[in-house]
PDB file of N, CA and C in Angstrom:
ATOM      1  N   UNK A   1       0.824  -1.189   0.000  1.00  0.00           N
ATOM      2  CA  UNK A   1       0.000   0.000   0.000  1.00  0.00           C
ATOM      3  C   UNK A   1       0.867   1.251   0.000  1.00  0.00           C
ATOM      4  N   UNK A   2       2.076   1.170   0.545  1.00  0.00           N
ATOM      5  CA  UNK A   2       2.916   2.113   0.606  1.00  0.00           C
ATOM      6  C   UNK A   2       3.368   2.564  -0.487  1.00  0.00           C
ATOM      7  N   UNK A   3       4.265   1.518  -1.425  1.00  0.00           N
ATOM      8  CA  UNK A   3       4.514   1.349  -2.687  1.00  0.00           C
ATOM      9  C   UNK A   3       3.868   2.301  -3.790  1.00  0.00           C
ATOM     10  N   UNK A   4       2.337   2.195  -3.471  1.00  0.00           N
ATOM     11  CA  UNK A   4       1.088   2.595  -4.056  1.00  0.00           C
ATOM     12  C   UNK A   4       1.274   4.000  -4.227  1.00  0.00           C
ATOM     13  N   UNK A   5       1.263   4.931  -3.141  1.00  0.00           N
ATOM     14  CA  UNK A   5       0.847   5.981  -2.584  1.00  0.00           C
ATOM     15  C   UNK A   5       2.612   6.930  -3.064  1.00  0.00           C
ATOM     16  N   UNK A   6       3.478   6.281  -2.708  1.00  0.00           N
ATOM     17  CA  UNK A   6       4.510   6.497  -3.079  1.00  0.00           C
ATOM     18  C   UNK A   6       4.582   6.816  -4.666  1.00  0.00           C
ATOM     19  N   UNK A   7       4.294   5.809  -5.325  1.00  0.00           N
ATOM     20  CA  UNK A   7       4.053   5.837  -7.327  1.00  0.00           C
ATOM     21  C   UNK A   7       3.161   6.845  -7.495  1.00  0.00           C
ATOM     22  N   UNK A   8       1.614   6.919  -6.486  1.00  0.00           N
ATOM     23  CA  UNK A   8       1.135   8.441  -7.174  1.00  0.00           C
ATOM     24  C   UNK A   8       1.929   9.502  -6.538  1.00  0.00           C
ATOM     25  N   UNK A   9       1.852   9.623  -5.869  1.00  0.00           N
ATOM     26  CA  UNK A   9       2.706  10.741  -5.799  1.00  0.00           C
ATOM     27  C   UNK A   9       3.997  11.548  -6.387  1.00  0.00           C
ATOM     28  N   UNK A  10       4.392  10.228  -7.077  1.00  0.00           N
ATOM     29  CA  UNK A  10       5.599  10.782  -8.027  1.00  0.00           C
ATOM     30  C   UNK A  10       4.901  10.679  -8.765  1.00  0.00           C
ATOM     31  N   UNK A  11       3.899   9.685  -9.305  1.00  0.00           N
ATOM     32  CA  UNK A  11       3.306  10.352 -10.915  1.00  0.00           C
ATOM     33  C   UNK A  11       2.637  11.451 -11.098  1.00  0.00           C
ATOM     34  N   UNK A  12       2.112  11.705 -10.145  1.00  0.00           N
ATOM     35  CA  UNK A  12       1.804  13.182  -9.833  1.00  0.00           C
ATOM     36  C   UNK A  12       2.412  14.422 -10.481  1.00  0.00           C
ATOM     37  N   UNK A  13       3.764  14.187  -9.088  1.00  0.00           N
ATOM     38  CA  UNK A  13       4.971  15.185  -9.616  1.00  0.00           C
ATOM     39  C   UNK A  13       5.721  15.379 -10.749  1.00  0.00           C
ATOM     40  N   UNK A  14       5.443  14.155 -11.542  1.00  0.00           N
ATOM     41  CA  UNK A  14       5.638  14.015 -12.658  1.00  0.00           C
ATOM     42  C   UNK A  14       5.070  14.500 -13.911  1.00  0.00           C
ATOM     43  N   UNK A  15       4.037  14.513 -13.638  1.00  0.00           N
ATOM     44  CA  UNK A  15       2.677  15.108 -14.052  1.00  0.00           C
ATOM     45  C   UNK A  15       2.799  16.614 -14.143  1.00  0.00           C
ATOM     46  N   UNK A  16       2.393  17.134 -13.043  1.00  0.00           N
ATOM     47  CA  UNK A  16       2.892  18.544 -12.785  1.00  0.00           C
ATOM     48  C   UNK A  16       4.293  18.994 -13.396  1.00  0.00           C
ATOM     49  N   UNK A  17       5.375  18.422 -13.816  1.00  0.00           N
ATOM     50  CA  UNK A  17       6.518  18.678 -14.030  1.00  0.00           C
ATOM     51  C   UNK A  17       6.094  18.999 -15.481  1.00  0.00           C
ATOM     52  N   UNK A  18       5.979  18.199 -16.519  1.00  0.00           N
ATOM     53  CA  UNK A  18       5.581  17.889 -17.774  1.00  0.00           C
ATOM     54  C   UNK A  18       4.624  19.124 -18.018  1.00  0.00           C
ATOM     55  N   UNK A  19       3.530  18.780 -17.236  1.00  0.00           N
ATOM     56  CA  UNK A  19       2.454  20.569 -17.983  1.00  0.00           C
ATOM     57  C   UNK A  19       3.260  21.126 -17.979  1.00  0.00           C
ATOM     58  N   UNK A  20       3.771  22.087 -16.659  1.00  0.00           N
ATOM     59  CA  UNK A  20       4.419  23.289 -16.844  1.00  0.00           C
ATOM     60  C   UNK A  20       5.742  22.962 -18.035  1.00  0.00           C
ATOM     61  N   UNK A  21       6.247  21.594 -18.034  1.00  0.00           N
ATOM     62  CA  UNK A  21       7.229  22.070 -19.070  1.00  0.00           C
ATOM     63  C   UNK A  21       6.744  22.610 -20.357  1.00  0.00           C
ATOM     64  N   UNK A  22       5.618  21.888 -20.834  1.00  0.00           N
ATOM     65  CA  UNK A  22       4.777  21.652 -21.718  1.00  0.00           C
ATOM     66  C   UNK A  22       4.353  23.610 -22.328  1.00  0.00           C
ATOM     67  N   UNK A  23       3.682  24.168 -20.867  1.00  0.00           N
ATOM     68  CA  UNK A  23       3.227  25.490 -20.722  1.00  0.00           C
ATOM     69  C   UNK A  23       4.581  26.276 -21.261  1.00  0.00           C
ATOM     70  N   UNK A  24       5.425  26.335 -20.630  1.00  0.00           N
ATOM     71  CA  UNK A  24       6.738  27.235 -20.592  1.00  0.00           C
ATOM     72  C   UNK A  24       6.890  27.067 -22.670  1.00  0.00           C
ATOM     73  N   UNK A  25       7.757  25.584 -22.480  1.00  0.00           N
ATOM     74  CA  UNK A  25       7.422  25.646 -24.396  1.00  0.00           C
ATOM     75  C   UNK A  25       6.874  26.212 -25.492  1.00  0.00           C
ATOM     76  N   UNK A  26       4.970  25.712 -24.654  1.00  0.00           N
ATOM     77  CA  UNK A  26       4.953  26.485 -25.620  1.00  0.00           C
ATOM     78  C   UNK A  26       4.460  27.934 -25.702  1.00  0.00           C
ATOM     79  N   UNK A  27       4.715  28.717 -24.667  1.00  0.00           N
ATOM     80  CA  UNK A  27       5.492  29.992 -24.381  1.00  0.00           C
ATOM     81  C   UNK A  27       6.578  30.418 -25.254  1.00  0.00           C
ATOM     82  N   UNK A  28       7.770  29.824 -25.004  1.00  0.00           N
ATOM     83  CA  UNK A  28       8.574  30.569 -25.850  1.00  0.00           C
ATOM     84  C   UNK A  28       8.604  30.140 -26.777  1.00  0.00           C
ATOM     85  N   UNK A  29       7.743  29.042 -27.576  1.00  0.00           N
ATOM     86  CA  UNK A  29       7.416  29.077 -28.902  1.00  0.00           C
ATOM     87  C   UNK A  29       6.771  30.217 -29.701  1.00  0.00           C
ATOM     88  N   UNK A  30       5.970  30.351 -28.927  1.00  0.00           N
ATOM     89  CA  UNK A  30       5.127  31.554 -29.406  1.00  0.00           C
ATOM     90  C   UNK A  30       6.092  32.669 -29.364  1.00  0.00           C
ATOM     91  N   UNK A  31       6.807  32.625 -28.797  1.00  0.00           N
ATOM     92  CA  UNK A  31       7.578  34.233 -28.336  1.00  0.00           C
ATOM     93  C   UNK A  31       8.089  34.082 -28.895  1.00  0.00           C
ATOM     94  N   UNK A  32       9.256  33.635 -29.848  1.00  0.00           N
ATOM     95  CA  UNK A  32       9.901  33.075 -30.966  1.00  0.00           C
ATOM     96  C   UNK A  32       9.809  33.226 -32.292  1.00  0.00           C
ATOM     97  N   UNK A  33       8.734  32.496 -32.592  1.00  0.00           N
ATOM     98  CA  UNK A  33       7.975  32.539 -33.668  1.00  0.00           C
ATOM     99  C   UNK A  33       6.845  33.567 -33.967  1.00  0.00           C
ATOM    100  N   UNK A  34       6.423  34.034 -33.307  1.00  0.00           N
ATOM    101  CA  UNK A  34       6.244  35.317 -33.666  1.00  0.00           C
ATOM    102  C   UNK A  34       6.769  36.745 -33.179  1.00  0.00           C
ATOM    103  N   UNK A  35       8.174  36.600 -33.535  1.00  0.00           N
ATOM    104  CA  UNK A  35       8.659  37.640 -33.130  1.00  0.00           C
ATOM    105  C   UNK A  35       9.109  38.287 -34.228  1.00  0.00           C
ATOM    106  N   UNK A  36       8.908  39.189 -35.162  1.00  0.00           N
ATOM    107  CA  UNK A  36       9.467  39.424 -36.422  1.00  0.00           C
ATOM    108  C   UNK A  36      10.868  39.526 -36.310  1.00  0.00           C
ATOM    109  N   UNK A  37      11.162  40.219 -35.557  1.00  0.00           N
ATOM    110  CA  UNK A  37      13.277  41.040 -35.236  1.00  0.00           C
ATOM    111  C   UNK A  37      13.811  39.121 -35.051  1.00  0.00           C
ATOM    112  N   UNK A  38      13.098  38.062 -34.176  1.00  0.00           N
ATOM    113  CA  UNK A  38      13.837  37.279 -33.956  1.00  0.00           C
ATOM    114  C   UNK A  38      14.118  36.464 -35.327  1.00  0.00           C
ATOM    115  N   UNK A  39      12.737  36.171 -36.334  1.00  0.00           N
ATOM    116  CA  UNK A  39      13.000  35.459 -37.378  1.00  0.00           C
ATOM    117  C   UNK A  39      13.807  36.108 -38.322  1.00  0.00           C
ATOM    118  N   UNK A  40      13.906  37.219 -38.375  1.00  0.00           N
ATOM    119  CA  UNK A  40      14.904  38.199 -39.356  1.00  0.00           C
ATOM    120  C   UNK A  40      16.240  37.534 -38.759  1.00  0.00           C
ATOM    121  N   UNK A  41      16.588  37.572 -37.781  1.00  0.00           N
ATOM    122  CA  UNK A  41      17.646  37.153 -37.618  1.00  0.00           C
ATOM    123  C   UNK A  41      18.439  36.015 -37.582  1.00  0.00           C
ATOM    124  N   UNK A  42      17.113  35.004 -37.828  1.00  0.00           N
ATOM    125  CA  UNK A  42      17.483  33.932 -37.824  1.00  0.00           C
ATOM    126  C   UNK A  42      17.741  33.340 -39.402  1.00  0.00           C
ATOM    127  N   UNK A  43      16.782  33.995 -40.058  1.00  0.00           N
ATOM    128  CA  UNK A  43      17.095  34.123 -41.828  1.00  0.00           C
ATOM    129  C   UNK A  43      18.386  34.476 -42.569  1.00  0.00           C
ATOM    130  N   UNK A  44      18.632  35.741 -41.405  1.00  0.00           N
ATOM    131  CA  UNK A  44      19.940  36.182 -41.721  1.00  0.00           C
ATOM    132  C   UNK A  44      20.984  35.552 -41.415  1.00  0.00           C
ATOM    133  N   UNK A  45      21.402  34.723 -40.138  1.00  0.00           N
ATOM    134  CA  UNK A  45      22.485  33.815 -40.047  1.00  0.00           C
ATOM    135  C   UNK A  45      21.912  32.598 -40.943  1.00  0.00           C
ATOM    136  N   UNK A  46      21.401  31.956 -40.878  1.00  0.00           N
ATOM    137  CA  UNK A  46      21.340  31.044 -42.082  1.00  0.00           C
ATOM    138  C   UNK A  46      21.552  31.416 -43.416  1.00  0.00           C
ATOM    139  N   UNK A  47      21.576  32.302 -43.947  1.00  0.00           N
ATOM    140  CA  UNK A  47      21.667  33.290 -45.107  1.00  0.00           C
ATOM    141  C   UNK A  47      23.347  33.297 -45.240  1.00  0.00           C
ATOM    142  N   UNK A  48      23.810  34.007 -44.316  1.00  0.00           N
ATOM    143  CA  UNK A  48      25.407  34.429 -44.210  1.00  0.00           C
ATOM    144  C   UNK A  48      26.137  33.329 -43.694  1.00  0.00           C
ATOM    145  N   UNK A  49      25.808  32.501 -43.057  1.00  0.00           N
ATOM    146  CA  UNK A  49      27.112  31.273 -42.710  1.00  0.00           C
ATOM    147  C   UNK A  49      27.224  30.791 -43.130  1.00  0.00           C
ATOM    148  N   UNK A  50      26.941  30.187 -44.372  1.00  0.00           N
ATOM    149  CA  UNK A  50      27.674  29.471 -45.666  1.00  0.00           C
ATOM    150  C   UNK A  50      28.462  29.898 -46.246  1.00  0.00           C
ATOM    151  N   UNK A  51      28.047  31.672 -46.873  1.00  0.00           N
ATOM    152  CA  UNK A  51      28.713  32.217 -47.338  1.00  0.00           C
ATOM    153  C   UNK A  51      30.195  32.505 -46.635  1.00  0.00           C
ATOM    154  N   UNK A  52      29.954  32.717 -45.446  1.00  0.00           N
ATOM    155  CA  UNK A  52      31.336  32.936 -44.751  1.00  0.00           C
ATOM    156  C   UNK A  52      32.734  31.574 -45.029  1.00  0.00           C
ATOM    157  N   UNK A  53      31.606  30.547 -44.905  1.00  0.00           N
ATOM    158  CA  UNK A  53      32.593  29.104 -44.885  1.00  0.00           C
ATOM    159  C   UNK A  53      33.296  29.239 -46.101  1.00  0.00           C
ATOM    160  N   UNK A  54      32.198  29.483 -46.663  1.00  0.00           N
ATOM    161  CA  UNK A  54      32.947  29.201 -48.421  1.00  0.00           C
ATOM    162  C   UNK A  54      34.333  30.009 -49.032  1.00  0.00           C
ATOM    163  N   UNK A  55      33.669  31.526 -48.030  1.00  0.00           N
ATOM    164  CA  UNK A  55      34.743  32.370 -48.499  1.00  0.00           C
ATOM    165  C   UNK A  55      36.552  32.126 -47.451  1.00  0.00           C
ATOM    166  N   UNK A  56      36.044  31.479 -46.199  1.00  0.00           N
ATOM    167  CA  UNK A  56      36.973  31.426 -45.445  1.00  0.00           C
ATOM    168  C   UNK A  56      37.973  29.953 -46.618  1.00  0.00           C
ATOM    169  N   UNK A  57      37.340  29.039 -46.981  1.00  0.00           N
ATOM    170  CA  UNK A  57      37.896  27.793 -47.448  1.00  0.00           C
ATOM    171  C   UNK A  57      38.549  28.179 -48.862  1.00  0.00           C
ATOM    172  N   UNK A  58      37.614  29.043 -49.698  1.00  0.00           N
ATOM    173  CA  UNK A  58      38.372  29.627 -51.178  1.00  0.00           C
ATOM    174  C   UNK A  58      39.799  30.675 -50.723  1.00  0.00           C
ATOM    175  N   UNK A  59      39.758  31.234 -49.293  1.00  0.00           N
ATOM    176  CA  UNK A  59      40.831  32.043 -49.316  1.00  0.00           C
ATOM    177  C   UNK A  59      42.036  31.284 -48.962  1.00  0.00           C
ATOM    178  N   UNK A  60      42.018  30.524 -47.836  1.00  0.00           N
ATOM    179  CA  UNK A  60      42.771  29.418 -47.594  1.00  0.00           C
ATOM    180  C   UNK A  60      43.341  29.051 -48.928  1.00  0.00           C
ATOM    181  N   UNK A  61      42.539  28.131 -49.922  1.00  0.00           N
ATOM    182  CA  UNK A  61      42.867  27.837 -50.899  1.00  0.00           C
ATOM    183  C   UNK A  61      43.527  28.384 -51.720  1.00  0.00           C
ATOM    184  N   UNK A  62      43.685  29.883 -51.740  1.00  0.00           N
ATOM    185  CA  UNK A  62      44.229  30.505 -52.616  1.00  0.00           C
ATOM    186  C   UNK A  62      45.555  31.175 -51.857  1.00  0.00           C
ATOM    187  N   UNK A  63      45.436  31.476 -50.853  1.00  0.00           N
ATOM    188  CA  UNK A  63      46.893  31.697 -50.297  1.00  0.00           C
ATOM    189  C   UNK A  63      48.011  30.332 -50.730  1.00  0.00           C
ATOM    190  N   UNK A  64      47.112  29.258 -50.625  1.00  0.00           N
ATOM    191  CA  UNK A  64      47.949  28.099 -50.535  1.00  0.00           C
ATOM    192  C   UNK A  64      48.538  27.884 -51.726  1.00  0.00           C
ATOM    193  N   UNK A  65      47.860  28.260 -52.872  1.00  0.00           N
ATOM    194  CA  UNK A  65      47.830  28.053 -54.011  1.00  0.00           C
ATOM    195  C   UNK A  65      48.864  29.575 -55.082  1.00  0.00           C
ATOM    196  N   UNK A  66      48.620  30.818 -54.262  1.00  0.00           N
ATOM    197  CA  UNK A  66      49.882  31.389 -54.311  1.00  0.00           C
ATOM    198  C   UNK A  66      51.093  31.540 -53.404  1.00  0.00           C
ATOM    199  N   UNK A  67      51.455  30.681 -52.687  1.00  0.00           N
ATOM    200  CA  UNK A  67      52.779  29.961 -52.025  1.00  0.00           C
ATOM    201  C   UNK A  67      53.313  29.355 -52.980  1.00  0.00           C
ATOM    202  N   UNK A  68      52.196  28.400 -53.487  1.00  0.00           N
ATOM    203  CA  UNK A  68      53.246  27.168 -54.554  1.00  0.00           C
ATOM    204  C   UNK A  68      53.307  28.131 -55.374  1.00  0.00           C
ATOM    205  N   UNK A  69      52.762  28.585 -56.264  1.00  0.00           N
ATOM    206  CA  UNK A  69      53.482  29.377 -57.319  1.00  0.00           C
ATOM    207  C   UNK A  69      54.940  30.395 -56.607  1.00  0.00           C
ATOM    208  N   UNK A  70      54.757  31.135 -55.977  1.00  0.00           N
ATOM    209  CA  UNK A  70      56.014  31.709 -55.398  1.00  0.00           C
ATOM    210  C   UNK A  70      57.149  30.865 -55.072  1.00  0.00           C
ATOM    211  N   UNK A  71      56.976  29.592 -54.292  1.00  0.00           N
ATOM    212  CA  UNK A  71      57.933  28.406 -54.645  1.00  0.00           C
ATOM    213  C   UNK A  71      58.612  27.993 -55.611  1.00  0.00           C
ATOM    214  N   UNK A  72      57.078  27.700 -56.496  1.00  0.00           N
ATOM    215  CA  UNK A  72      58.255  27.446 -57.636  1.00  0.00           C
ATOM    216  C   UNK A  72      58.787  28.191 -58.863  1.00  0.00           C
ATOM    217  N   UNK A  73      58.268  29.714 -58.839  1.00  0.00           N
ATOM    218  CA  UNK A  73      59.166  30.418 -59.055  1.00  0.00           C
ATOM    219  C   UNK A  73      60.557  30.654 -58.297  1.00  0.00           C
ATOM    220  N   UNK A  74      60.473  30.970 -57.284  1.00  0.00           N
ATOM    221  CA  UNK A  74      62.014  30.645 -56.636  1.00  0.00           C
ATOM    222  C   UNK A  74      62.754  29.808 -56.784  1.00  0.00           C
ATOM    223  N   UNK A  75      62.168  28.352 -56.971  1.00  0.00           N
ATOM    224  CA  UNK A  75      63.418  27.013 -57.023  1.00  0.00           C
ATOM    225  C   UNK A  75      63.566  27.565 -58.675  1.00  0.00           C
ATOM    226  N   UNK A  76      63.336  28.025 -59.408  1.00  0.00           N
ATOM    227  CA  UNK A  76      63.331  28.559 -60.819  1.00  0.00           C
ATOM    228  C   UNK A  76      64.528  29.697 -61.480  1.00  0.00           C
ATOM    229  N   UNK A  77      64.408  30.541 -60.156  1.00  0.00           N
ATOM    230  CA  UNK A  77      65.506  31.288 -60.266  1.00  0.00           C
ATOM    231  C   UNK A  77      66.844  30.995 -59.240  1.00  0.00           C
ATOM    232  N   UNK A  78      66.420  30.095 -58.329  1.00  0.00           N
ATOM    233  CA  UNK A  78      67.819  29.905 -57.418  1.00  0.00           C
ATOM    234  C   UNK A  78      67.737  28.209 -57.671  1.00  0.00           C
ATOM    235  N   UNK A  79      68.273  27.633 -59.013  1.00  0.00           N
ATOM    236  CA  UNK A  79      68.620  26.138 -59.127  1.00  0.00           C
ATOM    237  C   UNK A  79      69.532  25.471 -58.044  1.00  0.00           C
ATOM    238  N   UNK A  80      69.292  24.024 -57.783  1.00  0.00           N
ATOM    239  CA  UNK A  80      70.546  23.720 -56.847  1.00  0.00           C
ATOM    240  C   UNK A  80      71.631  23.103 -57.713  1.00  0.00           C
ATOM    241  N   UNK A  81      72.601  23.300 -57.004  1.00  0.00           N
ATOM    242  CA  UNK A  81      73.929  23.678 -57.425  1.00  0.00           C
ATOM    243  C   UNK A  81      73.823  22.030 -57.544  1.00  0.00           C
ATOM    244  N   UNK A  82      74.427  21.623 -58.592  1.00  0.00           N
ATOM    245  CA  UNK A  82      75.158  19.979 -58.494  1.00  0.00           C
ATOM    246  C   UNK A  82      76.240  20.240 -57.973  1.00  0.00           C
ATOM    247  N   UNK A  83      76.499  19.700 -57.055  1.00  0.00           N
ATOM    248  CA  UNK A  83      78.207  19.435 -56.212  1.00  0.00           C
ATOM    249  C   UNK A  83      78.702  18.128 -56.890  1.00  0.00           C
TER     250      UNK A  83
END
């Protein structure tokens, strides 16, 4: 009987835990989603962080890519010497 009384009571609290999580949710769902300034901004980083990657990975690429040319222009003008 103890057992019993013990299980409702946590299903209870359990219970109670869940609405309010439930409430709060969907609270700041709403607050969220209709927030115009918040979805603008969220359009906008999805919008611009690709672009950033892409441009961070093409620059990389191209520094890298004028090294080797500067390389091997240099081994071009300073040959090694056969000893």
């Amino acid at each position: 009987m103890m057992n019993f009384i013990v299980y409702k009571m946590h299903y209870q609290l359990l219970l109670i835990n869940n609405t309010y999580f439930l409430l709060i949710k969907s609270t700041l769902l709403n607050m969220t989603i209709n927030n115009p300034i918040f979805i603008f901004s969220v359009i906008t980083v999805i919008w611009f962080i690709p672009g950033i990657i892409v441009r961070r990975f093409r620059e990389s690429k191209r520094i890298k890519t004028k090294e080797k040319i500067q390389s091997d222009a240099i081994k071009k003008l300073y040959p090694k010497s056969k000893d």
